[in-house]
C-alpha atoms as a PDB file:
ATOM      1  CA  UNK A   1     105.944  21.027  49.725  1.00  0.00           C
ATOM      2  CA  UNK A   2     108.489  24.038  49.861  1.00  0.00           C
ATOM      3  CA  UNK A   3     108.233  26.660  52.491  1.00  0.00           C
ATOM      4  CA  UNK A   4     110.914  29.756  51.893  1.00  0.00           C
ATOM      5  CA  UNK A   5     111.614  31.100  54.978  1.00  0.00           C
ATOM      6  CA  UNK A   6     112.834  35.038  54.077  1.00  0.00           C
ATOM      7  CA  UNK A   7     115.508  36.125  56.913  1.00  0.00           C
ATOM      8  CA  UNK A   8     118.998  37.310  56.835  1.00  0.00           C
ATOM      9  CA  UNK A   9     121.598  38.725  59.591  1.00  0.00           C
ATOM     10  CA  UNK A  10     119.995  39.094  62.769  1.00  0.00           C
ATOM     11  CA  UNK A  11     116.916  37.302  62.466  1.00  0.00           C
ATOM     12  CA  UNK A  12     115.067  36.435  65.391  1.00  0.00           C
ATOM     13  CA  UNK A  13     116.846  32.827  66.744  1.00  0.00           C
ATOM     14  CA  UNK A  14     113.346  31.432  68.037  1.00  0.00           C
ATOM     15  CA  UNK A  15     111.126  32.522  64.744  1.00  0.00           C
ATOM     16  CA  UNK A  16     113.948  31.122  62.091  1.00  0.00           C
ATOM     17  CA  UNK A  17     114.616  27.783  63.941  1.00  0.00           C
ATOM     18  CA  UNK A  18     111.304  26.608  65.841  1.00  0.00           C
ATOM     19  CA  UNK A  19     110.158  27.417  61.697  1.00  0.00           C
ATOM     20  CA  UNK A  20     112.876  24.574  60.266  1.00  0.00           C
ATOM     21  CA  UNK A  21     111.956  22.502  62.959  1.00  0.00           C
ATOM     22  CA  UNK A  22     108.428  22.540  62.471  1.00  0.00           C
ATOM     23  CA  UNK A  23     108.021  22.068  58.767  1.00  0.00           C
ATOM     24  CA  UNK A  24     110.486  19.526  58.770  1.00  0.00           C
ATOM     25  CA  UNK A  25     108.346  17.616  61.645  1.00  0.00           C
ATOM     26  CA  UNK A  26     105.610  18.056  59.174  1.00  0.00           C
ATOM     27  CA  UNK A  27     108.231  16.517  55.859  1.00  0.00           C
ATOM     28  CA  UNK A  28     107.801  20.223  54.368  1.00  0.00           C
ATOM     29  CA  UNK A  29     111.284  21.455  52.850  1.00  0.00           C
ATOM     30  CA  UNK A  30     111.851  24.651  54.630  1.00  0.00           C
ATOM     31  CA  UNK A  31     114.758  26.859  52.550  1.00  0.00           C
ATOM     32  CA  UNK A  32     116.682  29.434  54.740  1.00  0.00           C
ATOM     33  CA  UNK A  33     116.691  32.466  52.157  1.00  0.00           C
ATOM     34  CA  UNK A  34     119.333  35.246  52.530  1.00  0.00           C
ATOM     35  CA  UNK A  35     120.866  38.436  50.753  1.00  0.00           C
ATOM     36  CA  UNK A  36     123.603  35.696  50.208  1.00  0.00           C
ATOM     37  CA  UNK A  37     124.601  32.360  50.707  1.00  0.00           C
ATOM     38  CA  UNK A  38     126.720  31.930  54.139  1.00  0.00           C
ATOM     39  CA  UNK A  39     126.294  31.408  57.822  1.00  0.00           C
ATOM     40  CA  UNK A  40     123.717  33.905  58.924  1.00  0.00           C
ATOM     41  CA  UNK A  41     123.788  35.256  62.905  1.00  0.00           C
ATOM     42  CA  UNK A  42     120.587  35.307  64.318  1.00  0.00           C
ATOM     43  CA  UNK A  43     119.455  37.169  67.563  1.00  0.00           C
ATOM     44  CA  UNK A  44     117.521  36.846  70.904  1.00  0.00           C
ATOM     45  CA  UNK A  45     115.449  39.722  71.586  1.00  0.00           C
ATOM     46  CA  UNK A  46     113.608  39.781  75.125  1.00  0.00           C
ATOM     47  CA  UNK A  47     112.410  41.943  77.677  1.00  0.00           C
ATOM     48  CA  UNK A  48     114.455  42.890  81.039  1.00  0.00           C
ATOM     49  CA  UNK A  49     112.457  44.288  83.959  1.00  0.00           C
ATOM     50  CA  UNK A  50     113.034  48.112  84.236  1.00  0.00           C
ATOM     51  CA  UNK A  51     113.397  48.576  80.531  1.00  0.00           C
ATOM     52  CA  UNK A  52     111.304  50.628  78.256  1.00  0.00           C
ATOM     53  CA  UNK A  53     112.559  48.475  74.844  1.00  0.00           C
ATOM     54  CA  UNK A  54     113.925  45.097  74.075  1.00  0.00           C
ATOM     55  CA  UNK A  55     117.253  43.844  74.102  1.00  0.00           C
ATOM     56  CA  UNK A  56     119.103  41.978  72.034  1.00  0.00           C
ATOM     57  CA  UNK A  57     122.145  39.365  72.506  1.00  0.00           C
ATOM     58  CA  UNK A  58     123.553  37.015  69.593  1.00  0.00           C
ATOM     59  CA  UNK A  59     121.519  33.948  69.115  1.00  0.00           C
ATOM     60  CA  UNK A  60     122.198  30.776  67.616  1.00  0.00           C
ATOM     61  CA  UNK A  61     123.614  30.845  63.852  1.00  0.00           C
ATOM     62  CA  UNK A  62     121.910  29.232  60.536  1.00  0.00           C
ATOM     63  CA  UNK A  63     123.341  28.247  57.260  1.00  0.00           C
ATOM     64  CA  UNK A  64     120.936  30.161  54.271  1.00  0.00           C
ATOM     65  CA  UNK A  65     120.453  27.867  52.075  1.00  0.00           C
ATOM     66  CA  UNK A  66     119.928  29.760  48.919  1.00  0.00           C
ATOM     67  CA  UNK A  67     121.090  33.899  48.335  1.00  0.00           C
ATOM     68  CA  UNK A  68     117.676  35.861  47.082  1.00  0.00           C
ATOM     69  CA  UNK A  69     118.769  36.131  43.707  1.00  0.00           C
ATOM     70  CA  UNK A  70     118.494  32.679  42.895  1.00  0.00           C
ATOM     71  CA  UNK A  71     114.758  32.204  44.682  1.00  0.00           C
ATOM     72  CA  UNK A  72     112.110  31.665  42.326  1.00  0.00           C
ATOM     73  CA  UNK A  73     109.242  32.627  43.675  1.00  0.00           C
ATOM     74  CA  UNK A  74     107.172  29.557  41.826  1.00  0.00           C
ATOM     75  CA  UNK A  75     109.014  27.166  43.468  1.00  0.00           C
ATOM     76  CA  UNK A  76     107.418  27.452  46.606  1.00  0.00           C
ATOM     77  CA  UNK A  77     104.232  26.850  48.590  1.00  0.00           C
ATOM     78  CA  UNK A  78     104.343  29.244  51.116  1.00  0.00           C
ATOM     79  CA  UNK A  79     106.991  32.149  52.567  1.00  0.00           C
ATOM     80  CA  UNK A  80     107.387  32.583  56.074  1.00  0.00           C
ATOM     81  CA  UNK A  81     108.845  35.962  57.571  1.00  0.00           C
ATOM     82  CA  UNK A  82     110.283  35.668  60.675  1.00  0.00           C
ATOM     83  CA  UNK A  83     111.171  39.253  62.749  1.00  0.00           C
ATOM     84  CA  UNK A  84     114.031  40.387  63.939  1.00  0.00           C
ATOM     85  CA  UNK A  85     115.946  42.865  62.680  1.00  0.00           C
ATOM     86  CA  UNK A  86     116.444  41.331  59.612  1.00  0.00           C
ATOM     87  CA  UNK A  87     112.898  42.532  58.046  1.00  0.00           C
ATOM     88  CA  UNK A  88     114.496  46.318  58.314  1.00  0.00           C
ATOM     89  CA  UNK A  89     116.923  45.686  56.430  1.00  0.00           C
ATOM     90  CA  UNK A  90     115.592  43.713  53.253  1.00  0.00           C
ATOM     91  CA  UNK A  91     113.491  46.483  52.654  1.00  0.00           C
ATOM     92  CA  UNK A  92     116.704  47.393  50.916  1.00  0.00           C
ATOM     93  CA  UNK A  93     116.660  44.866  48.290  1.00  0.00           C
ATOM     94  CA  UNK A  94     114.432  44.786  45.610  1.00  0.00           C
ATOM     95  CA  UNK A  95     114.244  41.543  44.596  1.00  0.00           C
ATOM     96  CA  UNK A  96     113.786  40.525  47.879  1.00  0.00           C
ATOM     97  CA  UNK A  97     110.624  42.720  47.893  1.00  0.00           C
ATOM     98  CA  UNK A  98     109.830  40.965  44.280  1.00  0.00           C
ATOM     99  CA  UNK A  99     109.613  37.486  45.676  1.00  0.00           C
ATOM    100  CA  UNK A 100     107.393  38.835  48.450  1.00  0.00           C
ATOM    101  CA  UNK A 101     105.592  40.784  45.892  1.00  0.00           C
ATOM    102  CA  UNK A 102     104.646  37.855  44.159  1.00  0.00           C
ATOM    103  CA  UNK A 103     103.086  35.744  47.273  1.00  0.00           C
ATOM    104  CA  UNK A 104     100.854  38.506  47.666  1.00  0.00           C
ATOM    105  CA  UNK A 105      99.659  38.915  43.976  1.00  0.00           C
ATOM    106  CA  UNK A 106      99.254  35.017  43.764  1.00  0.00           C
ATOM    107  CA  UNK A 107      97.582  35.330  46.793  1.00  0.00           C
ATOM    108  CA  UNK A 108      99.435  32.507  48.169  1.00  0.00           C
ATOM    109  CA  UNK A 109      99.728  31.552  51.520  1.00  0.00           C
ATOM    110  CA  UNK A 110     102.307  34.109  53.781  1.00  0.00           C
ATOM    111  CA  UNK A 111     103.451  34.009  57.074  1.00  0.00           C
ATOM    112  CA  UNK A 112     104.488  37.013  59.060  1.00  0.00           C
ATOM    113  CA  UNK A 113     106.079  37.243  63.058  1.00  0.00           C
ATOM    114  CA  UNK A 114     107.028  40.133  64.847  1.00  0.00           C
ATOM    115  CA  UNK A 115     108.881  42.548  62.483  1.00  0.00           C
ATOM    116  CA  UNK A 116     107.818  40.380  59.359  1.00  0.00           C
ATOM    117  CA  UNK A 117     105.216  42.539  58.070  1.00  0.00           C
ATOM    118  CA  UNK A 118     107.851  44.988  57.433  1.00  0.00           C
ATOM    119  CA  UNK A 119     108.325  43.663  54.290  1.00  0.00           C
ATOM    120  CA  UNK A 120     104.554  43.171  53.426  1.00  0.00           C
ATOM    121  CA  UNK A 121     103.969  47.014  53.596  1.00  0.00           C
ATOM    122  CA  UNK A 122     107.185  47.702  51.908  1.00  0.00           C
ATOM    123  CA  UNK A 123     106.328  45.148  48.768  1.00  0.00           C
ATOM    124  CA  UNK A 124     102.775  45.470  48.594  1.00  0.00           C
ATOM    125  CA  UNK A 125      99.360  46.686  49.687  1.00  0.00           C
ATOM    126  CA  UNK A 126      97.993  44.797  52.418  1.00  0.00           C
ATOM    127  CA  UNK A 127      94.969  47.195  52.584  1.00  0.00           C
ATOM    128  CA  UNK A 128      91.748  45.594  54.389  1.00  0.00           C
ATOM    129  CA  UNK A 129      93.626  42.841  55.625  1.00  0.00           C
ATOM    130  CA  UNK A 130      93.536  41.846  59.574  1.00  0.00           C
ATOM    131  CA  UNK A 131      97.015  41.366  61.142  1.00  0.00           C
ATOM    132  CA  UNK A 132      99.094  41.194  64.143  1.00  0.00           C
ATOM    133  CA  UNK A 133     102.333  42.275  64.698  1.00  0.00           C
ATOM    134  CA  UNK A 134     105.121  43.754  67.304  1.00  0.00           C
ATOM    135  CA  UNK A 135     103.272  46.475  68.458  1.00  0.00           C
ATOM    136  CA  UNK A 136     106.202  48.804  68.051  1.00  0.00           C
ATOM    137  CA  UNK A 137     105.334  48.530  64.123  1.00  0.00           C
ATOM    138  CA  UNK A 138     101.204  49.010  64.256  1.00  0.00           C
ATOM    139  CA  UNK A 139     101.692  52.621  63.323  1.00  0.00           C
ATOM    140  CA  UNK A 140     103.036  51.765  60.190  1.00  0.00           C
ATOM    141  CA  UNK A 141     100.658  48.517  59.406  1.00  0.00           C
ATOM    142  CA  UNK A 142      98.091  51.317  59.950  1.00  0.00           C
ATOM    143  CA  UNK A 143      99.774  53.708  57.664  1.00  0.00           C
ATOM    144  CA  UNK A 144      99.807  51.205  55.343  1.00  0.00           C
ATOM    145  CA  UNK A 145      96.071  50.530  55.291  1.00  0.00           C
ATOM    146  CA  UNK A 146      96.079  47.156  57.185  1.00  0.00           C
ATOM    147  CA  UNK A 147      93.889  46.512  60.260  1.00  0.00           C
ATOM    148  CA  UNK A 148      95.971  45.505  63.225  1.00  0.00           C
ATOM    149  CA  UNK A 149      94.640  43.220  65.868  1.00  0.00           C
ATOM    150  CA  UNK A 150      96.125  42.433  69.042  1.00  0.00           C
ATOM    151  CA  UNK A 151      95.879  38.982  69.399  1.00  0.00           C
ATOM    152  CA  UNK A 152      98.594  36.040  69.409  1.00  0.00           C
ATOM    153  CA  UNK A 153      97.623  34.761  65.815  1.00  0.00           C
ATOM    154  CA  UNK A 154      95.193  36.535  63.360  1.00  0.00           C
ATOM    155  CA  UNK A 155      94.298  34.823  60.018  1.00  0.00           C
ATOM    156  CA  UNK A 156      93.229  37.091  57.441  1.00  0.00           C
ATOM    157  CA  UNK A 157      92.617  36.006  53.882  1.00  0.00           C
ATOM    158  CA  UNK A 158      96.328  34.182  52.805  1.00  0.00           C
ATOM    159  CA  UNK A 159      98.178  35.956  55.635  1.00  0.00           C
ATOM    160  CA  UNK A 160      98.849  34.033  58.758  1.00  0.00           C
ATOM    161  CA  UNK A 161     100.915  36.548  61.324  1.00  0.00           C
ATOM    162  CA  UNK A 162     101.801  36.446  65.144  1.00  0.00           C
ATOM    163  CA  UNK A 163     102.921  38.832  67.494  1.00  0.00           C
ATOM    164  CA  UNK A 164     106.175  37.221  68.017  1.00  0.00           C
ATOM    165  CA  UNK A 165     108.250  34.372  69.266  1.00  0.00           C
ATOM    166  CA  UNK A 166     105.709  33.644  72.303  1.00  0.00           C
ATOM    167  CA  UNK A 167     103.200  33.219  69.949  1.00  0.00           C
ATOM    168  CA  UNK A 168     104.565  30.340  67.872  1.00  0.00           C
ATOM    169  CA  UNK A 169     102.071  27.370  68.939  1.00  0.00           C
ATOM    170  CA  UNK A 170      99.174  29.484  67.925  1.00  0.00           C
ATOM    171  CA  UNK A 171     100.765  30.895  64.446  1.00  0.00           C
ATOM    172  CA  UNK A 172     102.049  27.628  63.943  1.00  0.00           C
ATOM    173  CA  UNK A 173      98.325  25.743  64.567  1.00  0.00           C
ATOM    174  CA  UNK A 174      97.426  28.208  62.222  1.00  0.00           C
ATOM    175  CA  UNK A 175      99.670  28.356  59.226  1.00  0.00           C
ATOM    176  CA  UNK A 176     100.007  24.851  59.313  1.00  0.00           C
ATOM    177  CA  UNK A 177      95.720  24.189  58.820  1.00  0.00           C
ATOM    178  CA  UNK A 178      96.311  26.873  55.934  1.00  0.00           C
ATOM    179  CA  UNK A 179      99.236  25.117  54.536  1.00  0.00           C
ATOM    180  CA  UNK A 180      97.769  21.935  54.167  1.00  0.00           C
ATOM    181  CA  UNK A 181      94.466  23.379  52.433  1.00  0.00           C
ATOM    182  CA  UNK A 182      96.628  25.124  50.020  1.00  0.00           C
ATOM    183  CA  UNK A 183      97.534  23.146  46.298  1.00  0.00           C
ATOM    184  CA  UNK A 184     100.892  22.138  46.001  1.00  0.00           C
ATOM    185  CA  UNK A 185     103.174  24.924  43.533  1.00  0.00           C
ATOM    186  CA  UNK A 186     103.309  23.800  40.169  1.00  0.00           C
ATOM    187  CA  UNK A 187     107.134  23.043  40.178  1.00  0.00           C
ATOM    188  CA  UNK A 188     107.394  20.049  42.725  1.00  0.00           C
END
């Protein structure tokens, strides 16, 4: 099984690497996918005492192992958005928004943390499905027709999402059980 996991520059450090770690545990190929092929910097957002927002300091770094435009979609089992700030900003690219475009026509299994769902509204409907996200972005999972729930993981027809990086047991439990119902893609 092949799990593309959709980041880029500053991605969330604990979403993007407890994901590798945990599909590999599993012997599930996760594929770091970026705008292009190079060493991506990922971030550490948190929250300081006395602060009305997060922060963020540089993180760890990650090699992407394949640039967007040579993802094929049909090669994969699964995509897995971590947050970040990296979901912003592939709203810009279209094809990026194709290959997330086609998880959510195939209705194949998708996996969206923090900022993740970003991407679902911008690609697709996700009207009358049940998510979670970083509350900072329920006004716009609203806007875009999608029922937010506060909880750490919500599972809602193919969609597994989380809150954010605290949450990653439970989303993890969770899109793991779904990944392991779901058919193998045609290509492997």
């Amino acid at each position: 099984m092949k799990v593309l996991i959709a980041t880029g520059e500053f991605g969330e450090d604990l979403e993007v690497y407890y994901a590798v770690h945990r599909l590999r545990e599993d012997g599930i190929e996760p594929v770091v996918a970026a705008p292009s092929k190079k060493r991506l910097q990922l971030v550490v957002h948190d929250f300081e005492p006395g602060l009305d927002s997060y922060t963020e300091k540089f993180g760890h770094t990650i090699e992407a192992d394949i640039s967007y435009d040579d993802v094929d979609p049909n090669d994969y089992d699964a995509i897995l958005i971590p947050g970040g700030r990296a979901p912003e900003e592939l709203r810009r690219y279209p094809k990026v928004l194709s290959i997330v475009r086609h998880f959510i026509l195939q209705d194949k299994l998708i996996g969206a943390i923090c900022h993740g769902p970003m991407l679902l509204y911008a690609a697709g409907s996700i009207e009358n499905v049940e998510l979670t996200c970083y509350e900072g972005i329920r006004t716009e999972v609203e806007m875009a027709e999608a029922t937010y729930v506060d909880e750490e993981v919500v599972v809602s027809k193919n969609f597994v999402t989380s809150r954010g990086w605290g949450d990653m047991g439970p989303f993890f439990r969770e899109f793991m059980a779904k990944l392991n119902e779901s058919p193998p893609s045609d290509s492997l």
